[in-house]
Protein backbone atom coordinates (compact mmCIF):
# COMPACT_ATOMS: atom_id res chain seq x y z
CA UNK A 1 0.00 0.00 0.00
CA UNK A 2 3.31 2.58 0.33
CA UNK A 3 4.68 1.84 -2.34
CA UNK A 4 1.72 2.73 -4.40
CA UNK A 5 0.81 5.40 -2.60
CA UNK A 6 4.19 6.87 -2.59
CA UNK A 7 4.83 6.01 -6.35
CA UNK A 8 1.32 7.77 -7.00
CA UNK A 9 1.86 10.62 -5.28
CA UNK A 10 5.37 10.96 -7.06
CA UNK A 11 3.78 10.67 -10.30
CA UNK A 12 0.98 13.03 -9.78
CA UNK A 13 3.33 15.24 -8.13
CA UNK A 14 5.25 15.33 -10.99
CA UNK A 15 2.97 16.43 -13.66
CA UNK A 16 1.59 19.20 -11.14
CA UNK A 17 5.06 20.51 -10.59
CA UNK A 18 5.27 20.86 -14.32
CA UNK A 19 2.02 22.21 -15.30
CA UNK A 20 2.42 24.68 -11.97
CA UNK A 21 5.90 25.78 -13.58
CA UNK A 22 4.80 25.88 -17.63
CA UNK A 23 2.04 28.04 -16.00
CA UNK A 24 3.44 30.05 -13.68
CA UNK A 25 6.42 30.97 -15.22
């Protein structure tokens, strides 16, 4: 259950980082 939470959260962390940065800056 970790391990896919963590590797979830990693992913979708990820591509929010990204969007959040293409957008904001």
């Amino acid at each position: 259950m970790r391990v896919t939470v963590t590797g979830a959260t990693g992913l979708i962390g990820s591509r929010l980082v990204r969007a959040l940065q293409q957008r904001g800056d």
